[in-house]
Each structure stands twice: as C-alpha cells, then as structure tokens.
PDB file of N, CA and C in Angstrom:
ATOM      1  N   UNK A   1    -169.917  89.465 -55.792  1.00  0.00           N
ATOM      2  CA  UNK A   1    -169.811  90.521 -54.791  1.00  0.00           C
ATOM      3  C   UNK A   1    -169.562  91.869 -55.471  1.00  0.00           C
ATOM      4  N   UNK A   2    -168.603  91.507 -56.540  1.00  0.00           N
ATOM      5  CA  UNK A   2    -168.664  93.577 -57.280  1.00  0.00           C
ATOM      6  C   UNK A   2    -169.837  93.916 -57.916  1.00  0.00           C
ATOM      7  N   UNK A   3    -170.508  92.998 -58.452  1.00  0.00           N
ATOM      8  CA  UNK A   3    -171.811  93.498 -58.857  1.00  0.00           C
ATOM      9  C   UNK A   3    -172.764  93.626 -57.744  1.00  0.00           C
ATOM     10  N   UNK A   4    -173.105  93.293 -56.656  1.00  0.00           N
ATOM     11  CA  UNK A   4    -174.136  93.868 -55.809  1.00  0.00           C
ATOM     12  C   UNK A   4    -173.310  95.418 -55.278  1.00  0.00           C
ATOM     13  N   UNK A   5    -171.867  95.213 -55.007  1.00  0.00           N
ATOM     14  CA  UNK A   5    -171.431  96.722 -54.827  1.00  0.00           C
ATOM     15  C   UNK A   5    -171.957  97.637 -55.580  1.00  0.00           C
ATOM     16  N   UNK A   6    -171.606  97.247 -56.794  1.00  0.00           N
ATOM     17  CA  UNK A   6    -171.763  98.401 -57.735  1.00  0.00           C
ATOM     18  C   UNK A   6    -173.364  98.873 -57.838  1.00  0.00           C
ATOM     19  N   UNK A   7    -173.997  97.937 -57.110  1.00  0.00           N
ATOM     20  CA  UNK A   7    -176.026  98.146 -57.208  1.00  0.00           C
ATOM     21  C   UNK A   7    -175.928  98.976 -55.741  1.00  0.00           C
ATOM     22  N   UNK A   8    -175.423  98.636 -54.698  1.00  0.00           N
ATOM     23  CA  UNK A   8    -175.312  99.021 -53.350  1.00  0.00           C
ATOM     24  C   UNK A   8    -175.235 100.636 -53.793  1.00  0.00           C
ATOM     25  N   UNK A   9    -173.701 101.062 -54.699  1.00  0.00           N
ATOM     26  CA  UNK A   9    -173.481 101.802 -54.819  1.00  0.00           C
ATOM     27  C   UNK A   9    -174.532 103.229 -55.670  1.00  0.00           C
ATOM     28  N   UNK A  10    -174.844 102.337 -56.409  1.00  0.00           N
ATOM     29  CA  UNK A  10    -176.217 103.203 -57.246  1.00  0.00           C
ATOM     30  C   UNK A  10    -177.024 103.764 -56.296  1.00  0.00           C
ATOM     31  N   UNK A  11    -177.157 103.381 -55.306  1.00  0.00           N
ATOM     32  CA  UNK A  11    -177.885 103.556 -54.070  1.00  0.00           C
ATOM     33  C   UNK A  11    -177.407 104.987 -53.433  1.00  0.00           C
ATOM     34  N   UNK A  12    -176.510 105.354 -53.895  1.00  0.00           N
ATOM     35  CA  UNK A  12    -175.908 106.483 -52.823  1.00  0.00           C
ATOM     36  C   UNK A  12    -175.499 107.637 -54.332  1.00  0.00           C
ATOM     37  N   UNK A  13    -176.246 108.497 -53.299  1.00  0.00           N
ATOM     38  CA  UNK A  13    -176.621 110.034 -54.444  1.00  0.00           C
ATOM     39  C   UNK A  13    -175.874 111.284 -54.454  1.00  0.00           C
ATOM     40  N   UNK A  14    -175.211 111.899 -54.873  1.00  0.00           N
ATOM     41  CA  UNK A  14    -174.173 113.304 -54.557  1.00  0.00           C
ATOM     42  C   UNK A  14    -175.641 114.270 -54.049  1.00  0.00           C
ATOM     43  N   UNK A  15    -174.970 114.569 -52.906  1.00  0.00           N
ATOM     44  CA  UNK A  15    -176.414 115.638 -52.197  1.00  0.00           C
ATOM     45  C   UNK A  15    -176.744 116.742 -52.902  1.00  0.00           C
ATOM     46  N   UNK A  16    -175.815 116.998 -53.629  1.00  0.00           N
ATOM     47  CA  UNK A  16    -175.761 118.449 -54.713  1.00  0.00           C
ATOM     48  C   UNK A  16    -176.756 117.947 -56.185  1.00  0.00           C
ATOM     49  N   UNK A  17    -176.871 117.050 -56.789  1.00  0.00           N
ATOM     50  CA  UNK A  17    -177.253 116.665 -58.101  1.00  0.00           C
ATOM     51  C   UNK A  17    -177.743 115.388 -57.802  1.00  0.00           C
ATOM     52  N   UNK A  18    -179.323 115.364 -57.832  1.00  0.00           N
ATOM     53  CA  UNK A  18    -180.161 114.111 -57.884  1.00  0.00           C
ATOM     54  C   UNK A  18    -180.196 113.078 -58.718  1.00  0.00           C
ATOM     55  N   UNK A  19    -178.903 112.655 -58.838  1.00  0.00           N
ATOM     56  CA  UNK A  19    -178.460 111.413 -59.815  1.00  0.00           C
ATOM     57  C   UNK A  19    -177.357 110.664 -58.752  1.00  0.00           C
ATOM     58  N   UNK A  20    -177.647 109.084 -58.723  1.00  0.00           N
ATOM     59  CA  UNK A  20    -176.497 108.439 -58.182  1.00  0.00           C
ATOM     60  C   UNK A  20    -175.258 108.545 -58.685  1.00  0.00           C
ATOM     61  N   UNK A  21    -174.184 107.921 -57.284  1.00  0.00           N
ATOM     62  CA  UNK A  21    -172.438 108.437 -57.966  1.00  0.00           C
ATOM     63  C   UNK A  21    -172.080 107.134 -59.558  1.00  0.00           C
ATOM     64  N   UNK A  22    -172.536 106.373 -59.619  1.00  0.00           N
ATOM     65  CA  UNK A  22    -172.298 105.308 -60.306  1.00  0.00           C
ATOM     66  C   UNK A  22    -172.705 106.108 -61.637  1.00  0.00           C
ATOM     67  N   UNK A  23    -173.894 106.709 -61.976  1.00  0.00           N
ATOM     68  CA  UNK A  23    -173.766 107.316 -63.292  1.00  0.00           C
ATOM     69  C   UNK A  23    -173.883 108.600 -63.399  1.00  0.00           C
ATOM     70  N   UNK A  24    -173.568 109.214 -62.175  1.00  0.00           N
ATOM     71  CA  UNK A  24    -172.453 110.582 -62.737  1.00  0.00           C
ATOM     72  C   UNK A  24    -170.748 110.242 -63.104  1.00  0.00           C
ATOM     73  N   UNK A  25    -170.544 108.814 -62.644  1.00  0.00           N
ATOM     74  CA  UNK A  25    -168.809 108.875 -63.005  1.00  0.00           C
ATOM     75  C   UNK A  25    -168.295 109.056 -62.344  1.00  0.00           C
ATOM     76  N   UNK A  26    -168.430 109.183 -61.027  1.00  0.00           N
ATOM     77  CA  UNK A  26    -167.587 108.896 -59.711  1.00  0.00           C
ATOM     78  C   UNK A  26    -166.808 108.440 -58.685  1.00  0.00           C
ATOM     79  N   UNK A  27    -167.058 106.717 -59.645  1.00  0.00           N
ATOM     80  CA  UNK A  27    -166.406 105.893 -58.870  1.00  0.00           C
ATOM     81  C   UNK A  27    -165.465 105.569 -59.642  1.00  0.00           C
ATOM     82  N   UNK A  28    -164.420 104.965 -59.360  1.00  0.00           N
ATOM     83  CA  UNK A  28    -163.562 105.200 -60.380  1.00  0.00           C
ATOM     84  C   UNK A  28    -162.676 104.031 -60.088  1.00  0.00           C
ATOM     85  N   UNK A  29    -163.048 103.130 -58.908  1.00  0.00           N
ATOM     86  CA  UNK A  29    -162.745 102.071 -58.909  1.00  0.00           C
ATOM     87  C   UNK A  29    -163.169 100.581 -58.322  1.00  0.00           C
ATOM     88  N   UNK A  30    -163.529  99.365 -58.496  1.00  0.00           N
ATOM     89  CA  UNK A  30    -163.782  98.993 -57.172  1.00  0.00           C
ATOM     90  C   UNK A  30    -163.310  97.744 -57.290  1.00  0.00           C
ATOM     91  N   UNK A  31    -162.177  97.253 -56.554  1.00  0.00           N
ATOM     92  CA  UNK A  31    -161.380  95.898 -56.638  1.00  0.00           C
ATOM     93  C   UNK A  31    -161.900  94.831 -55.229  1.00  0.00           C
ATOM     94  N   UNK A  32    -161.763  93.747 -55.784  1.00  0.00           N
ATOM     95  CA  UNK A  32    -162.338  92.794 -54.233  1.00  0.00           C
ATOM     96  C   UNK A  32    -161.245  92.059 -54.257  1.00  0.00           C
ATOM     97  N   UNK A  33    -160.934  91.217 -52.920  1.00  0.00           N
ATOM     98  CA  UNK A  33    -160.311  90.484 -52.351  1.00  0.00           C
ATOM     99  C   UNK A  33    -160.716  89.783 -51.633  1.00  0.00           C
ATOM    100  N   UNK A  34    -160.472  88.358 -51.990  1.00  0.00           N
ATOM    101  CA  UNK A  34    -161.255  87.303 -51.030  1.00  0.00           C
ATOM    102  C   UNK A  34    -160.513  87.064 -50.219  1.00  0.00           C
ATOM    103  N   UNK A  35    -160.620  87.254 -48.568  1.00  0.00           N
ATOM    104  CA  UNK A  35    -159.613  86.963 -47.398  1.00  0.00           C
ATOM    105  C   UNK A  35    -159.846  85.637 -47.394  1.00  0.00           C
ATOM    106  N   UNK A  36    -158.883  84.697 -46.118  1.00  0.00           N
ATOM    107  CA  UNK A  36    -158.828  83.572 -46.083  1.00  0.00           C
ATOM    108  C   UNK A  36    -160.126  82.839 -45.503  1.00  0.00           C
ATOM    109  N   UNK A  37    -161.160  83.531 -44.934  1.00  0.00           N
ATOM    110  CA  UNK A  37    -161.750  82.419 -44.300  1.00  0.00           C
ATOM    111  C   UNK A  37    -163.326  83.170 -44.957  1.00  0.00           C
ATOM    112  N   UNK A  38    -162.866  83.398 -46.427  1.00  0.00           N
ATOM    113  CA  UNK A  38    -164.081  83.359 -47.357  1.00  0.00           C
ATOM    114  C   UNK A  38    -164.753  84.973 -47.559  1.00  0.00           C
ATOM    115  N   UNK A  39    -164.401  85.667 -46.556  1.00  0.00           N
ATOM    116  CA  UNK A  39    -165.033  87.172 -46.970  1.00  0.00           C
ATOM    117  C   UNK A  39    -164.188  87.715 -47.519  1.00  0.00           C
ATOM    118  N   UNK A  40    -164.767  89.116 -48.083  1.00  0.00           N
ATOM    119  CA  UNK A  40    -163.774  89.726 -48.946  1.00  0.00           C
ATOM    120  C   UNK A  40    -163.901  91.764 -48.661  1.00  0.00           C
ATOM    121  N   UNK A  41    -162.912  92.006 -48.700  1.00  0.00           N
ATOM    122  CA  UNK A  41    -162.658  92.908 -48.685  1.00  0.00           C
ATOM    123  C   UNK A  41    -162.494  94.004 -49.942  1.00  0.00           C
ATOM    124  N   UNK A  42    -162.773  95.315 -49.750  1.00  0.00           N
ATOM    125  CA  UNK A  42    -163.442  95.968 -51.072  1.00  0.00           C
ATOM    126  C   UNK A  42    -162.481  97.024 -50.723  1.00  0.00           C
ATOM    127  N   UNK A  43    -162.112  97.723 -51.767  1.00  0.00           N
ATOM    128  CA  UNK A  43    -161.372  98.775 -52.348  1.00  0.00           C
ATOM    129  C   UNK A  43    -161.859  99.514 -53.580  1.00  0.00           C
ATOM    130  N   UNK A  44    -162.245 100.598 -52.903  1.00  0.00           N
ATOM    131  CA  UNK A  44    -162.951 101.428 -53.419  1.00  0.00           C
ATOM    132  C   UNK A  44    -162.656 102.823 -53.900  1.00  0.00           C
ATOM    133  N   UNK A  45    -162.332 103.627 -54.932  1.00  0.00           N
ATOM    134  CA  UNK A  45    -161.972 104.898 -55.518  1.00  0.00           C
ATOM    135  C   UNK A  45    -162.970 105.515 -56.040  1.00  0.00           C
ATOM    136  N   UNK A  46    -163.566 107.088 -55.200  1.00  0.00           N
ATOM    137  CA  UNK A  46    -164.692 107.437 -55.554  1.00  0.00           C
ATOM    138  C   UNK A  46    -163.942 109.006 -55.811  1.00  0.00           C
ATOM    139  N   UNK A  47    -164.624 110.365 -56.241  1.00  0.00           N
ATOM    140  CA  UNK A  47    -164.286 110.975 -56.776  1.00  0.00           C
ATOM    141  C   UNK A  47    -165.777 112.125 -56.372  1.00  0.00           C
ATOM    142  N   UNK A  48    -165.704 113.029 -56.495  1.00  0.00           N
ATOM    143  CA  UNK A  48    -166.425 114.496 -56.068  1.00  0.00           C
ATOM    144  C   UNK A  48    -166.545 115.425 -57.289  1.00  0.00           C
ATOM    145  N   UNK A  49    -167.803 115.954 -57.936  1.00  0.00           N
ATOM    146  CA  UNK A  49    -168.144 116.263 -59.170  1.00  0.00           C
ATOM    147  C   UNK A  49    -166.874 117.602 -58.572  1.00  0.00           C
ATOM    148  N   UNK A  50    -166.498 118.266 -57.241  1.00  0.00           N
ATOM    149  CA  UNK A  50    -165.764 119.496 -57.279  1.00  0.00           C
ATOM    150  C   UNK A  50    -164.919 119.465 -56.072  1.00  0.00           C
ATOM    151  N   UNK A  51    -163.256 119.534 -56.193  1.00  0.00           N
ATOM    152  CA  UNK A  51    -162.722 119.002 -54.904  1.00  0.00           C
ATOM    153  C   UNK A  51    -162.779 119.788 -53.841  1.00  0.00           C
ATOM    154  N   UNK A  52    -163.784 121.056 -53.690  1.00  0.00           N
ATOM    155  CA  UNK A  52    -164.191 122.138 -53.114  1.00  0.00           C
ATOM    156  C   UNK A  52    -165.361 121.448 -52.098  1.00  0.00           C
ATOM    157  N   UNK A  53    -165.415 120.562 -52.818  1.00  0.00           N
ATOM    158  CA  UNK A  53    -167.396 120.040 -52.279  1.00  0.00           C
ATOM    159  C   UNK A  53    -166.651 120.062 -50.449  1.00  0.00           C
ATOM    160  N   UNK A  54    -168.109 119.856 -50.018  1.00  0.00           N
ATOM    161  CA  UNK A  54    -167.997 119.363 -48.313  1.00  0.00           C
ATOM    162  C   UNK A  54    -168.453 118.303 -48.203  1.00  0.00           C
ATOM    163  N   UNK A  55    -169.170 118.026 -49.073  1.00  0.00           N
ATOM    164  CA  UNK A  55    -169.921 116.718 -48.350  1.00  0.00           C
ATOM    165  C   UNK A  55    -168.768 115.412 -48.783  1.00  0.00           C
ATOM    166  N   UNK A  56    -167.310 115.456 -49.005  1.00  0.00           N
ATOM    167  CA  UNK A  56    -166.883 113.961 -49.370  1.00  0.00           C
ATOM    168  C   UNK A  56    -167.217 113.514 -48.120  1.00  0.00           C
ATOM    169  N   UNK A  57    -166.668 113.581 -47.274  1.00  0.00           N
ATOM    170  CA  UNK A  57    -167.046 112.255 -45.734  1.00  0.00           C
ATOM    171  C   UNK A  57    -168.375 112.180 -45.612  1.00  0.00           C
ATOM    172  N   UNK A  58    -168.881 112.473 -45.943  1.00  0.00           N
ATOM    173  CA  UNK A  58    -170.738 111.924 -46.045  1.00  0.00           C
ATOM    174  C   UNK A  58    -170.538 111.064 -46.822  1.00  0.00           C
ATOM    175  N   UNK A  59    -170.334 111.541 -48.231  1.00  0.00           N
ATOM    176  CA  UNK A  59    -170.264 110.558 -48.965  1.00  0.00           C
ATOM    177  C   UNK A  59    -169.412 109.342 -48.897  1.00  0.00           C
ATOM    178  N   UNK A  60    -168.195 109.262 -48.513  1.00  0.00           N
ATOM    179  CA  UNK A  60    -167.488 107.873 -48.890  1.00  0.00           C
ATOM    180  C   UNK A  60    -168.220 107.232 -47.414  1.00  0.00           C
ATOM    181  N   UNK A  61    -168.679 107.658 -46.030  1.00  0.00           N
ATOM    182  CA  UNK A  61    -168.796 107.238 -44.953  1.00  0.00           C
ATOM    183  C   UNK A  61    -170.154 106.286 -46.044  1.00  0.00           C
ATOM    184  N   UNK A  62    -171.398 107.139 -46.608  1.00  0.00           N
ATOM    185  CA  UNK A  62    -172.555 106.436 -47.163  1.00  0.00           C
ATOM    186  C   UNK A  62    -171.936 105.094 -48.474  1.00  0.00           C
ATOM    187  N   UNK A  63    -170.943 105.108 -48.751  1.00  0.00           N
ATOM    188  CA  UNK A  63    -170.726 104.382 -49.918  1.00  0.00           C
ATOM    189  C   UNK A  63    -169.861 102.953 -48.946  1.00  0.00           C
ATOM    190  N   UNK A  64    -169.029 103.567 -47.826  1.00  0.00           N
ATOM    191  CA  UNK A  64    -169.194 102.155 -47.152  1.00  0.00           C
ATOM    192  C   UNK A  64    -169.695 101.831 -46.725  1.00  0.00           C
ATOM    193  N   UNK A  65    -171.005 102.131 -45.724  1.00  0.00           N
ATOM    194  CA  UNK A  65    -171.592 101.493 -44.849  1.00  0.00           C
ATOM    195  C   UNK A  65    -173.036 100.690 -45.809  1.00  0.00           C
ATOM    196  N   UNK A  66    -173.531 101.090 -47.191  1.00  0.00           N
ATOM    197  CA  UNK A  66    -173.627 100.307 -47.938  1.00  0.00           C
ATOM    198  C   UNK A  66    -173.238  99.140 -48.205  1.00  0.00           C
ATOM    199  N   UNK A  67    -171.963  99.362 -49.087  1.00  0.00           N
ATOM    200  CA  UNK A  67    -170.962  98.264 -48.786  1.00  0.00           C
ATOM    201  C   UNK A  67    -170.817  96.972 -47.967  1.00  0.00           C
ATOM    202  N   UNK A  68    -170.927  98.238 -46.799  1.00  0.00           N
ATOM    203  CA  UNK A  68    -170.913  96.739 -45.896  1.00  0.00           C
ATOM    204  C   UNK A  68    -171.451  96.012 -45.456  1.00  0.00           C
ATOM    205  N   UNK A  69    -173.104  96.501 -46.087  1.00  0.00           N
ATOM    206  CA  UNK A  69    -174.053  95.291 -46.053  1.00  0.00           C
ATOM    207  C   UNK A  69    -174.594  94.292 -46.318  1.00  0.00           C
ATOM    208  N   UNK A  70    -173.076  94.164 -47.689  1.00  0.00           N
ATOM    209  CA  UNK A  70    -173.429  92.762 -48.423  1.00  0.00           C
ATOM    210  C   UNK A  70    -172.847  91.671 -47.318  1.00  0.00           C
ATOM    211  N   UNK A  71    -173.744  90.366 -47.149  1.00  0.00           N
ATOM    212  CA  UNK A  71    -172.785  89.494 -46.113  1.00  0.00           C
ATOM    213  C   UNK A  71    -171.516  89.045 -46.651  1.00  0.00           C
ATOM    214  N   UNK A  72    -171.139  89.351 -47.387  1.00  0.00           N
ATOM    215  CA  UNK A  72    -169.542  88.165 -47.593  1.00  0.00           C
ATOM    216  C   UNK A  72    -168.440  89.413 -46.903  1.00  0.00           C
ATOM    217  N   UNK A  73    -168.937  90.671 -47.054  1.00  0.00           N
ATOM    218  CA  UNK A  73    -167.664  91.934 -47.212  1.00  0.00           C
ATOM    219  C   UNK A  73    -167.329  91.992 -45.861  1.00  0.00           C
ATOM    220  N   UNK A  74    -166.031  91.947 -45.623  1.00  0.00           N
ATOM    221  CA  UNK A  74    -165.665  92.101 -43.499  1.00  0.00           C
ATOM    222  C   UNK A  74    -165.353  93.292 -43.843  1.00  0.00           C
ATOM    223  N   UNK A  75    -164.995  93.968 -45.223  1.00  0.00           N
ATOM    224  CA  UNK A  75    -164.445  95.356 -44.534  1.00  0.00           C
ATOM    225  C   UNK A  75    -164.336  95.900 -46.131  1.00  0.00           C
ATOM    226  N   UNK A  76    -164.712  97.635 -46.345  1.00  0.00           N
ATOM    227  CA  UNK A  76    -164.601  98.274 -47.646  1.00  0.00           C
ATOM    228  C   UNK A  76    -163.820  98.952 -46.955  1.00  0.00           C
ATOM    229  N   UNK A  77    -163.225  99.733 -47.572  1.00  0.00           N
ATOM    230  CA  UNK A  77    -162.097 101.106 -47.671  1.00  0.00           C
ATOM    231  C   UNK A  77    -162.459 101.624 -48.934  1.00  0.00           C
ATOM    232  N   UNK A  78    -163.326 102.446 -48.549  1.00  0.00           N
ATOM    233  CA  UNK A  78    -163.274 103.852 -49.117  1.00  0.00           C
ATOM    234  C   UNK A  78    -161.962 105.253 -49.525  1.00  0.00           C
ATOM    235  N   UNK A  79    -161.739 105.276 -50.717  1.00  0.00           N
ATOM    236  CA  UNK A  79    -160.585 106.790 -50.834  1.00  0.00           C
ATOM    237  C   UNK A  79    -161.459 107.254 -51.375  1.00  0.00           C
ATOM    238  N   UNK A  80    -161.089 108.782 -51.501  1.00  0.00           N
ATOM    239  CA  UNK A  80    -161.416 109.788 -52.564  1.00  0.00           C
ATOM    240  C   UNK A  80    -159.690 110.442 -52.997  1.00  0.00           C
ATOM    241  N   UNK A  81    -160.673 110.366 -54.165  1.00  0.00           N
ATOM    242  CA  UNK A  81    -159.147 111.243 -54.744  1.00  0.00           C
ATOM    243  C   UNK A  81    -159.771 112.209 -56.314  1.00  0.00           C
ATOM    244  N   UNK A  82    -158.825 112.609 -56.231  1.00  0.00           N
ATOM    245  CA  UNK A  82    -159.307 113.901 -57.786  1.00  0.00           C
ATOM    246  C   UNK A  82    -158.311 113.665 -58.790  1.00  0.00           C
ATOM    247  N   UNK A  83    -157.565 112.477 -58.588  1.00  0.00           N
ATOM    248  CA  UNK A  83    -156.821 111.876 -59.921  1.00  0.00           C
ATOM    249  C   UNK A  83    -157.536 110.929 -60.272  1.00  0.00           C
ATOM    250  N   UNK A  84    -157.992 110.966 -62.005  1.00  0.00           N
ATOM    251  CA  UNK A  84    -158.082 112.424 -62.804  1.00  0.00           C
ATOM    252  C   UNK A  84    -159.110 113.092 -62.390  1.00  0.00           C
ATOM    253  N   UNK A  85    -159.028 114.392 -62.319  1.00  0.00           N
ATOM    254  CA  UNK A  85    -160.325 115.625 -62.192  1.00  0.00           C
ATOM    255  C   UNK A  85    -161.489 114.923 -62.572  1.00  0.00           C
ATOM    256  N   UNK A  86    -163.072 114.979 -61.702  1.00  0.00           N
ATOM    257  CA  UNK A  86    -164.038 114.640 -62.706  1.00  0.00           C
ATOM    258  C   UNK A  86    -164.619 115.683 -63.767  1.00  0.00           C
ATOM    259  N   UNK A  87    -164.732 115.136 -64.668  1.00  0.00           N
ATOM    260  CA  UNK A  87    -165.571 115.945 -65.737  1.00  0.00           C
ATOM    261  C   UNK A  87    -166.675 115.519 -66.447  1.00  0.00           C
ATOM    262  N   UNK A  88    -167.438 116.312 -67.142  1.00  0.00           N
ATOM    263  CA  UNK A  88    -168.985 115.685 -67.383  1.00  0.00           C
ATOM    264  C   UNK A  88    -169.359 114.489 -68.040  1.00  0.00           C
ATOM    265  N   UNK A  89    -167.894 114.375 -69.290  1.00  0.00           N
ATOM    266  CA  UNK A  89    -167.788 113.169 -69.814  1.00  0.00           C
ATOM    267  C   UNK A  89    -167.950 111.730 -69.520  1.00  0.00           C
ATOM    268  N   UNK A  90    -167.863 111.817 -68.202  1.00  0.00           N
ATOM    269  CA  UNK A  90    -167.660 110.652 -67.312  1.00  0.00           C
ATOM    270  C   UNK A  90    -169.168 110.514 -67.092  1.00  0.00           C
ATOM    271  N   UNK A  91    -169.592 110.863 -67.102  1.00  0.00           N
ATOM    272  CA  UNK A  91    -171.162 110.599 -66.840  1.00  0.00           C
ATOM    273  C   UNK A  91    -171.729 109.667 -67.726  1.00  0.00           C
ATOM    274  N   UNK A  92    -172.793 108.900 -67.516  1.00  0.00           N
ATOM    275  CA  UNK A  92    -173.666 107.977 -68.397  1.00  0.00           C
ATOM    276  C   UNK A  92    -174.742 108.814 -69.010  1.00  0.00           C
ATOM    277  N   UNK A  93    -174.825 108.482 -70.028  1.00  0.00           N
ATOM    278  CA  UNK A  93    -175.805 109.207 -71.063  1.00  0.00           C
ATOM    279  C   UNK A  93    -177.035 109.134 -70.602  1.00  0.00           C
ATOM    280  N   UNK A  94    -177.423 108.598 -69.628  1.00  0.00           N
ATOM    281  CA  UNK A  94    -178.835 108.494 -68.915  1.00  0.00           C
ATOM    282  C   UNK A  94    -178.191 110.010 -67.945  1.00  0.00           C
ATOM    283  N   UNK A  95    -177.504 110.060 -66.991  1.00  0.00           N
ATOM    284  CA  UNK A  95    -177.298 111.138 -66.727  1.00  0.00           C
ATOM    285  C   UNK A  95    -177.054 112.181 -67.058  1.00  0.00           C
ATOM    286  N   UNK A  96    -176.385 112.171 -68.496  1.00  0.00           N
ATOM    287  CA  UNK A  96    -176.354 113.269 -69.018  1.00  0.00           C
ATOM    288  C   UNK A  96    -177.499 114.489 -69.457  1.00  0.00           C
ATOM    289  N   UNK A  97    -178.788 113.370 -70.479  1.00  0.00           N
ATOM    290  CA  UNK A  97    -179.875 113.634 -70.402  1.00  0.00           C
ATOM    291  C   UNK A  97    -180.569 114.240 -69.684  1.00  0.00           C
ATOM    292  N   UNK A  98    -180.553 113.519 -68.024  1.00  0.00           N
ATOM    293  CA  UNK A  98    -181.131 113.883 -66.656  1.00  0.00           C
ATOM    294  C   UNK A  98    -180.575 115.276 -66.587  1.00  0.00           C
ATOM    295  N   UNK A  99    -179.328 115.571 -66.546  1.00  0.00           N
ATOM    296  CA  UNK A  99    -178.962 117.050 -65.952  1.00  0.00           C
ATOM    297  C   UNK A  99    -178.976 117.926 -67.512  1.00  0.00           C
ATOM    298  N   UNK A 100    -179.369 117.331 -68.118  1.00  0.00           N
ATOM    299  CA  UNK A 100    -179.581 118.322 -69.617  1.00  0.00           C
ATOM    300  C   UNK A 100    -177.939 119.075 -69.889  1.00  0.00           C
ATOM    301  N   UNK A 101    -176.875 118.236 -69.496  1.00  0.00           N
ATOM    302  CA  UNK A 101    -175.372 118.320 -69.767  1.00  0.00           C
ATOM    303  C   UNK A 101    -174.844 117.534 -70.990  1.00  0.00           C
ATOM    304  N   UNK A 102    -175.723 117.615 -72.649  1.00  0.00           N
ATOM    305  CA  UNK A 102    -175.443 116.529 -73.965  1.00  0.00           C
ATOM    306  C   UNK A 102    -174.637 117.246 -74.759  1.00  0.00           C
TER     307      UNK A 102
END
C-alpha cells in the first residue's frame, strides 16, 4: 500500500512548476496503519515549494483523494507543514535537471 501511494502521489503536480510533488521533495512523509478489519489508514506530510503559495488546499485535497483510491485505504490525512523549510536540495536530480536548478 505505501508504494502505490507513493505512485498515486507522483500523480499530483505543484500548479506552479510542471514536475510532480514526489520529486520536487515535498512529501516528507507517509506512514500506514493497518486498522482492524484489514484497511489501512495513511498519514501523510506534504510541504509547499513557498509557505506563501495558495494553492496548499488544492493540493493536499488532490494528494488525498488520490490516496483514496487505492482499495485497502478507508481514510488518508493529509498535513502540510513547513518544518523543515523546503529547499531545492530536496529535489531529485531528475528534477533538478528538469527545472535547470544543478
């Protein structure tokens, strides 16, 4: 189940920079929990290239309802938070390339 998240998640793009949040470095966390009667629940820490942006509730609203289309998941929770600040470092070298940020 964290690996189709984390593919789910590739899926969902910062509206500002045409690269998914997964390799700009955005997510910053994603823990599962298997409830008792077999589904599991997701906990999720995502992050905003600028804590100025507007679009976070677009975004974490698009990163759960993803989410929640894997069948086992009854429920993601989405945070955002800016601990630690993002910075470019965090990015994957495929993205880095992409935004010409090496």
């Amino acid at each position: 189940v964290r690996k189709l998240a984390w593919e789910q998640m590739r899926a969902c793009y910062d509206p500002e920079i045409p690269i998914n949040i997964v390799d700009l470095g955005l997510v910053y966390a994603c823990d599962v929990t298997q409830n008792e009667d077999g589904t599991r629940t997701l906990e999720v820490q995502i992050t905003l290239t600028a804590p100025g942006c507007g679009m976070g509730e677009i975004l974490v609203d698009d990163v759960r309802d993803k989410i929640q289309r894997i069948p086992t998941v009854r429920e993601a929770r989405v945070a955002l938070t800016f601990d630690p600040p993002w910075n470019q470092s965090m990015m994957s070298e495929a993205a880095r390339l992409q935004t010409g940020m090496f």
